[in-house]
C-alpha atoms as a PDB file:
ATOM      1  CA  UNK A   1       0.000   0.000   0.000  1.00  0.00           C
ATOM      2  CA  UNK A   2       1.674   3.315  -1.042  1.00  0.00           C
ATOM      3  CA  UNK A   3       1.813   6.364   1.553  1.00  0.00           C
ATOM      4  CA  UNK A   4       0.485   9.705   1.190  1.00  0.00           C
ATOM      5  CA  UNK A   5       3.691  11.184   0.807  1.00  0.00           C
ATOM      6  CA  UNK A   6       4.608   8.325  -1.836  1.00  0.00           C
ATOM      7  CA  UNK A   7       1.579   9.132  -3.605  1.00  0.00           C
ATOM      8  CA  UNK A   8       2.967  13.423  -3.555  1.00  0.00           C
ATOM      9  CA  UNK A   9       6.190  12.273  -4.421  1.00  0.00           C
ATOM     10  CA  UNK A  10       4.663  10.410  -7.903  1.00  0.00           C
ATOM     11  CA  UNK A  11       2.214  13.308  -8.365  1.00  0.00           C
ATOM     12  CA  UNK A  12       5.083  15.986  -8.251  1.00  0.00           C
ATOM     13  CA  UNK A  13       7.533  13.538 -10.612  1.00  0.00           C
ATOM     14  CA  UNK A  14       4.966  12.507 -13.120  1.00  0.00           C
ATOM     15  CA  UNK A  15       3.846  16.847 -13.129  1.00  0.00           C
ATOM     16  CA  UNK A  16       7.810  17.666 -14.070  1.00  0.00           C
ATOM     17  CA  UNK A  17       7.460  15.304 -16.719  1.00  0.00           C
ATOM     18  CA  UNK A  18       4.317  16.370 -18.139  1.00  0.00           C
ATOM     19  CA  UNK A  19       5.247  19.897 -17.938  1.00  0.00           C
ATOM     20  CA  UNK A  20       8.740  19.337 -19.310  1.00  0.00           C
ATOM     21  CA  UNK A  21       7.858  17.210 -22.190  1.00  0.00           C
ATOM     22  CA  UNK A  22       7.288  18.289 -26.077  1.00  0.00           C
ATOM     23  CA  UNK A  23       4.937  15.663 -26.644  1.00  0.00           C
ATOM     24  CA  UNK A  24       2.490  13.293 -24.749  1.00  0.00           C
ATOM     25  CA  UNK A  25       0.540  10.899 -26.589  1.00  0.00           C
ATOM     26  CA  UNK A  26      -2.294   9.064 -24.361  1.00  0.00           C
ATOM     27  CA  UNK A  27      -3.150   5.474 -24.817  1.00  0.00           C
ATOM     28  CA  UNK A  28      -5.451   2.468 -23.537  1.00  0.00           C
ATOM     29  CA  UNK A  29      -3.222   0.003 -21.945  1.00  0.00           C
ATOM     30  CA  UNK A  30      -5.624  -2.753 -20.960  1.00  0.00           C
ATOM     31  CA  UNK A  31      -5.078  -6.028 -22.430  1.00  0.00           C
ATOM     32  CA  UNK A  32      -1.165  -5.276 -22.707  1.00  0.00           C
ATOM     33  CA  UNK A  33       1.270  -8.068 -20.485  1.00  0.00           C
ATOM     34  CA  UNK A  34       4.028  -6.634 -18.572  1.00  0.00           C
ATOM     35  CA  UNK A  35       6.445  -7.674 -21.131  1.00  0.00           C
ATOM     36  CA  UNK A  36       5.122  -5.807 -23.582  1.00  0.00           C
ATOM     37  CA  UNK A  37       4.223  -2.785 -21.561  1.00  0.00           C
ATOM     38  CA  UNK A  38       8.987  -3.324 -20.987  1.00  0.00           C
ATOM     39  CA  UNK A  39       9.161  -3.177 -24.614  1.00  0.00           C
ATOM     40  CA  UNK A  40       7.378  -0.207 -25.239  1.00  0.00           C
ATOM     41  CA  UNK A  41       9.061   1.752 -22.343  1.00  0.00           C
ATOM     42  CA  UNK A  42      12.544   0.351 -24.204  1.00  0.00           C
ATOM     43  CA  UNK A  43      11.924   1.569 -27.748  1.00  0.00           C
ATOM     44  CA  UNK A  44      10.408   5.084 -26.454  1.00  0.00           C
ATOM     45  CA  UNK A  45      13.608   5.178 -24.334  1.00  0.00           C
ATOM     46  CA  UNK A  46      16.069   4.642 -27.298  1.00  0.00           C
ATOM     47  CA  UNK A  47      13.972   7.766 -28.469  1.00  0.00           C
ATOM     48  CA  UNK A  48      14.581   9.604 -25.216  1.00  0.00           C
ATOM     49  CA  UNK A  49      10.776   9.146 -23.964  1.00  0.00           C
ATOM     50  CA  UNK A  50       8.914   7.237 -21.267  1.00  0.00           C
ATOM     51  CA  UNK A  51       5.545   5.492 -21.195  1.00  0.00           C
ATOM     52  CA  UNK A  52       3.692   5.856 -17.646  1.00  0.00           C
ATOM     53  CA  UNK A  53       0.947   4.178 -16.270  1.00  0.00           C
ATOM     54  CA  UNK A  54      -0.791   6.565 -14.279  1.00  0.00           C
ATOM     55  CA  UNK A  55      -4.353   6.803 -12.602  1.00  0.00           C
ATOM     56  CA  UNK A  56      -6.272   9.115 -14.079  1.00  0.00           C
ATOM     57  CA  UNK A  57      -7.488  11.301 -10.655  1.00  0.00           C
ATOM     58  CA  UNK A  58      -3.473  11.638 -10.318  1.00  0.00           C
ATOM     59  CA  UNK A  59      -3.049  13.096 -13.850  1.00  0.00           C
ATOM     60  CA  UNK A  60      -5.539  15.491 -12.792  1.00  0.00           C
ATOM     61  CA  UNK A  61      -4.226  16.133  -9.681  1.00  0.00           C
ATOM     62  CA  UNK A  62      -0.908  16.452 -11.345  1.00  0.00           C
ATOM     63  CA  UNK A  63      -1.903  19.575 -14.086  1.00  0.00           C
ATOM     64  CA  UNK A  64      -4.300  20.806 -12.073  1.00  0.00           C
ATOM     65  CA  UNK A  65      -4.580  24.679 -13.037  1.00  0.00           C
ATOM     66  CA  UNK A  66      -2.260  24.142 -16.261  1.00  0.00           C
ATOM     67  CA  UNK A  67      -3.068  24.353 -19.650  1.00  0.00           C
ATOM     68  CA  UNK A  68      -2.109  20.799 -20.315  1.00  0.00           C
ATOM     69  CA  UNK A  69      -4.290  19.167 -17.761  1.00  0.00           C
ATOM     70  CA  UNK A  70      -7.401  20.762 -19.780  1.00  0.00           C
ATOM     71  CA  UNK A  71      -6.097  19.839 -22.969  1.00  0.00           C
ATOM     72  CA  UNK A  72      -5.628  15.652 -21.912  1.00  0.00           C
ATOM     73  CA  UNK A  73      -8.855  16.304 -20.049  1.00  0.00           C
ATOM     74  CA  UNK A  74     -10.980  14.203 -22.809  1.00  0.00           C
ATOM     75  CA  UNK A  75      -8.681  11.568 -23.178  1.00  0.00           C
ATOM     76  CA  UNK A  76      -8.288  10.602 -19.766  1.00  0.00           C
ATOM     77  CA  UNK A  77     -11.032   7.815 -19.934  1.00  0.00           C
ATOM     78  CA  UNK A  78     -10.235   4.539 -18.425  1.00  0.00           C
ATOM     79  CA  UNK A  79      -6.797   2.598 -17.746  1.00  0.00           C
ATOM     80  CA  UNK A  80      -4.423   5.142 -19.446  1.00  0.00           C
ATOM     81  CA  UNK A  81      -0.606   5.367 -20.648  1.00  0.00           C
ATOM     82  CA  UNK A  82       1.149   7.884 -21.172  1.00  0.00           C
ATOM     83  CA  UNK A  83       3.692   8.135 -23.619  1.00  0.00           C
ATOM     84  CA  UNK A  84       5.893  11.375 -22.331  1.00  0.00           C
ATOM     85  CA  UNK A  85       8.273  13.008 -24.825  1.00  0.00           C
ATOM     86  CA  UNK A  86      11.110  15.139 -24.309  1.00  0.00           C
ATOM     87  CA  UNK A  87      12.677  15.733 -28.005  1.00  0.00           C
ATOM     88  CA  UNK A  88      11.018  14.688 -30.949  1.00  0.00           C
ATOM     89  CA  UNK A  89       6.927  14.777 -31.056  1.00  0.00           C
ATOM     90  CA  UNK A  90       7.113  12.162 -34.526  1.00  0.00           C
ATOM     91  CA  UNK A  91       9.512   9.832 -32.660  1.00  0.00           C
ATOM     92  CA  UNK A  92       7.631   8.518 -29.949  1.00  0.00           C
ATOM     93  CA  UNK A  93       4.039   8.704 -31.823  1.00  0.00           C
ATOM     94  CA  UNK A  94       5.660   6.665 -35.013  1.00  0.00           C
ATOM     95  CA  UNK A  95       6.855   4.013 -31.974  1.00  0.00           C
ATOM     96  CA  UNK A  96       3.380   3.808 -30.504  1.00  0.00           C
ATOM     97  CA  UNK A  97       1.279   3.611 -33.450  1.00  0.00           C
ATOM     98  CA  UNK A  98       3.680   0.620 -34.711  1.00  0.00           C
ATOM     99  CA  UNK A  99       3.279  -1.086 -31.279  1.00  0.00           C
ATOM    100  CA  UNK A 100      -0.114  -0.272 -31.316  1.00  0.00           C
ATOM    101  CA  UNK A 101      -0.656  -2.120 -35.045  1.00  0.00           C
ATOM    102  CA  UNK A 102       1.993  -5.068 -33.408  1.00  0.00           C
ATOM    103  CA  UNK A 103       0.261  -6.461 -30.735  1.00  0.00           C
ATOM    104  CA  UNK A 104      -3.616  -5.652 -31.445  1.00  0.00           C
ATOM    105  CA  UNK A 105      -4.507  -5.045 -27.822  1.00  0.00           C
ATOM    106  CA  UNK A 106      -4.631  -1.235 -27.284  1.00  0.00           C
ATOM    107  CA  UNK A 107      -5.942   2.032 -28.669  1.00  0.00           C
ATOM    108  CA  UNK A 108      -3.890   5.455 -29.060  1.00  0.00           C
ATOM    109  CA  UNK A 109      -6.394   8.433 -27.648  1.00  0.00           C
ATOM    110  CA  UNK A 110      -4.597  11.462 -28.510  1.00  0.00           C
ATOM    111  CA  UNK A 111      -2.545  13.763 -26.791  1.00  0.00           C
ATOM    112  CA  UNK A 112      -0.833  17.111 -26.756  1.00  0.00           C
ATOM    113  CA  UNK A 113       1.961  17.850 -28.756  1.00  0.00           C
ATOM    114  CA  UNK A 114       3.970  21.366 -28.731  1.00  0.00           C
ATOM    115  CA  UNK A 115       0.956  22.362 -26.567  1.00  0.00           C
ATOM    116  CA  UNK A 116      -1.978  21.932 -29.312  1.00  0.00           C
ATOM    117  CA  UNK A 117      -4.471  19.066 -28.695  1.00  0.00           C
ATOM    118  CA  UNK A 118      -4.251  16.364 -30.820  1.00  0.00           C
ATOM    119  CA  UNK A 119      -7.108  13.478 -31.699  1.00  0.00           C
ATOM    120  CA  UNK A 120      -5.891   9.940 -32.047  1.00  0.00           C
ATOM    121  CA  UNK A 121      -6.262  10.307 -35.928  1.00  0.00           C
ATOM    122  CA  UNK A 122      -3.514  13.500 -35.948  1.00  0.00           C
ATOM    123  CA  UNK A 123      -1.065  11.462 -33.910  1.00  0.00           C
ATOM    124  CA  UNK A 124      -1.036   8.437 -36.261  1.00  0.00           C
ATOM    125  CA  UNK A 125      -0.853  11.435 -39.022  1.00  0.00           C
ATOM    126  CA  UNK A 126       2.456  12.611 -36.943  1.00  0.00           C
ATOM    127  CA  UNK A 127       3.157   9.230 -36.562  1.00  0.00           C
ATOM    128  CA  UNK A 128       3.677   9.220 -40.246  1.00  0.00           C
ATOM    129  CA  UNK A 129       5.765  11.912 -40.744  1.00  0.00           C
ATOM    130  CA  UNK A 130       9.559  11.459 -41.595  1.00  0.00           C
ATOM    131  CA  UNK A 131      11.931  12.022 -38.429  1.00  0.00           C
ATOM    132  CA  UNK A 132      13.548  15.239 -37.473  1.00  0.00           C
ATOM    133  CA  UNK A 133      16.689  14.543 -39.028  1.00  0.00           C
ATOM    134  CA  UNK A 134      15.278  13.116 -42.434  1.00  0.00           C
ATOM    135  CA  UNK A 135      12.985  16.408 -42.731  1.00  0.00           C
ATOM    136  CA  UNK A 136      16.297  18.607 -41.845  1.00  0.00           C
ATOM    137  CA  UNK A 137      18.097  16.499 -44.252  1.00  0.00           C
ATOM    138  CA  UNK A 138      15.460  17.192 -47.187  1.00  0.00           C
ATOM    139  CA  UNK A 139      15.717  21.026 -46.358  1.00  0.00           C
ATOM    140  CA  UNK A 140      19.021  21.459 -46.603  1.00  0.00           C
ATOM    141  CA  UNK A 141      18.796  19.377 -49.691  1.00  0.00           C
ATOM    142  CA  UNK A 142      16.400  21.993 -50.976  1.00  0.00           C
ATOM    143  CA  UNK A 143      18.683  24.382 -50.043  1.00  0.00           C
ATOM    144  CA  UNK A 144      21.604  22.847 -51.423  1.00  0.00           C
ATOM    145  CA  UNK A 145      20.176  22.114 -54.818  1.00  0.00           C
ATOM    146  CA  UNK A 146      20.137  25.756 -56.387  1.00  0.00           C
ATOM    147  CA  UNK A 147      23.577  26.440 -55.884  1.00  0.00           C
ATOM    148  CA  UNK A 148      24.640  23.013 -56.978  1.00  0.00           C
ATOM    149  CA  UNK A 149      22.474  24.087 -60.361  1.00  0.00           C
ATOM    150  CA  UNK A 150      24.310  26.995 -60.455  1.00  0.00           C
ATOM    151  CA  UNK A 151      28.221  25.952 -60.049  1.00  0.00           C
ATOM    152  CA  UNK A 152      27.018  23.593 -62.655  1.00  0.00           C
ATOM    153  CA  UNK A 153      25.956  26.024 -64.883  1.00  0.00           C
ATOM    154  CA  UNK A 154      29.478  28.080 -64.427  1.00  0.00           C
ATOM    155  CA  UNK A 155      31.375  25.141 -65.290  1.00  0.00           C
ATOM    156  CA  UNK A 156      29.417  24.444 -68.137  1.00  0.00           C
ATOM    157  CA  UNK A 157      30.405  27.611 -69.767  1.00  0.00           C
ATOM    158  CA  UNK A 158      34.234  27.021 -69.991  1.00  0.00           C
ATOM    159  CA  UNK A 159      33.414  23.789 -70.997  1.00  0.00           C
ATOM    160  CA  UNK A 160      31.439  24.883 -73.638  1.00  0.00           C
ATOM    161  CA  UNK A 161      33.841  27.663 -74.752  1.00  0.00           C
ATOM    162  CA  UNK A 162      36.821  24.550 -74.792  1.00  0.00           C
ATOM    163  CA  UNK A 163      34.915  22.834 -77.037  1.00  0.00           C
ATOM    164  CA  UNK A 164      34.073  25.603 -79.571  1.00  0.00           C
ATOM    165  CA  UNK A 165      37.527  26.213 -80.227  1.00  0.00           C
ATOM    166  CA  UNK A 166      38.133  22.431 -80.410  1.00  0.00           C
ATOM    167  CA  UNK A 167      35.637  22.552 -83.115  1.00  0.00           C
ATOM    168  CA  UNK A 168      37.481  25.504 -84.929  1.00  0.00           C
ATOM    169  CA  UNK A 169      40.701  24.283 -84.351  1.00  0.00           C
ATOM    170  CA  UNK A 170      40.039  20.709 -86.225  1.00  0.00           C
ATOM    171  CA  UNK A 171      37.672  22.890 -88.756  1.00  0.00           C
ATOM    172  CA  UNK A 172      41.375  25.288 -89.644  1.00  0.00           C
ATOM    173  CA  UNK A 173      43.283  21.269 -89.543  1.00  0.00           C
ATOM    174  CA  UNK A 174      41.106  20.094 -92.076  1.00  0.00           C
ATOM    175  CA  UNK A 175      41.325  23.249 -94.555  1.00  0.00           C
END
């Protein structure tokens, strides 16, 4: 049987990470054995993220008089999980919905992500979206391809000059 002060102790840890994280994706959990619930919390770890099992009246508790607490307010219905993210928002939601689709058992309910509500069908949409570093990647990419045109485009015109007089020089040969 947990303490009162226990029970403050969680409440104040599991507020920290709330209000710290980018991202927090809320899920169903019933159904799910404790070795799965360990191989979710590993793969949202590798991802720097944690999944938490939490009652729902100490999630309340928790945000109580923050923005966040009204915003998870709807999806707090029944056994939840919390999937808590501290870097990447895609990350975590990509890992979830994939578990999610693995082992059959559980629902995704939303969440809030960079402090906008978001409905279990825009987290599998985030879910979907390439990581952080592939979409910085692509941008610089972008970025990168107009000046490669253009140095391309300078060095085309010596080249092009080179083999003009090539082509006047073996025209004068053959005369």
């Amino acid at each position: 049987m947990t303490t009162r002060a226990q029970k403050e102790t969680s409440v104040a840890e599991l507020r920290d990470n709330l209000l710290r994280s980018k991202a927090t994706y809320v899920s169903d959990y019933r159904g799910l054995t404790v070795k799965e619930i360990t191989t979710l919390r590993r793969r949202l770890n590798k991802v720097d993220a944690d999944f938490t099992v939490a009652k729902n009246t100490l999630i309340k508790v928790a945000l109580k008089g923050e923005a966040l607490g009204e915003q998870l307010e709807t999806t707090l219905k029944g056994p939840t999980g919390l999937a808590i993210c501290y870097n990447d928002p895609a990350a975590p939601a990509k890992i979830l919905v994939d578990f999610i689709k693995e082992v059959k058992k559980t629902e995704l309910r939303g969440g809030v992500v960079e402090g906008k509500s978001v409905s279990a069908a825009q987290a599998r949409a985030i879910a979907e979206l390439p990581s952080r570093d592939v979409l910085i990647a692509k941008m610089l990419g972008s970025m990168n391809a107009p000046i490669t045109n253009f140095v391309g485009v300078l060095a085309a015109l010596p080249r092009s000059l080179v083999l003009a007089l090539e082509a006047i020089r073996k025209q004068k040969a053959g005369e």
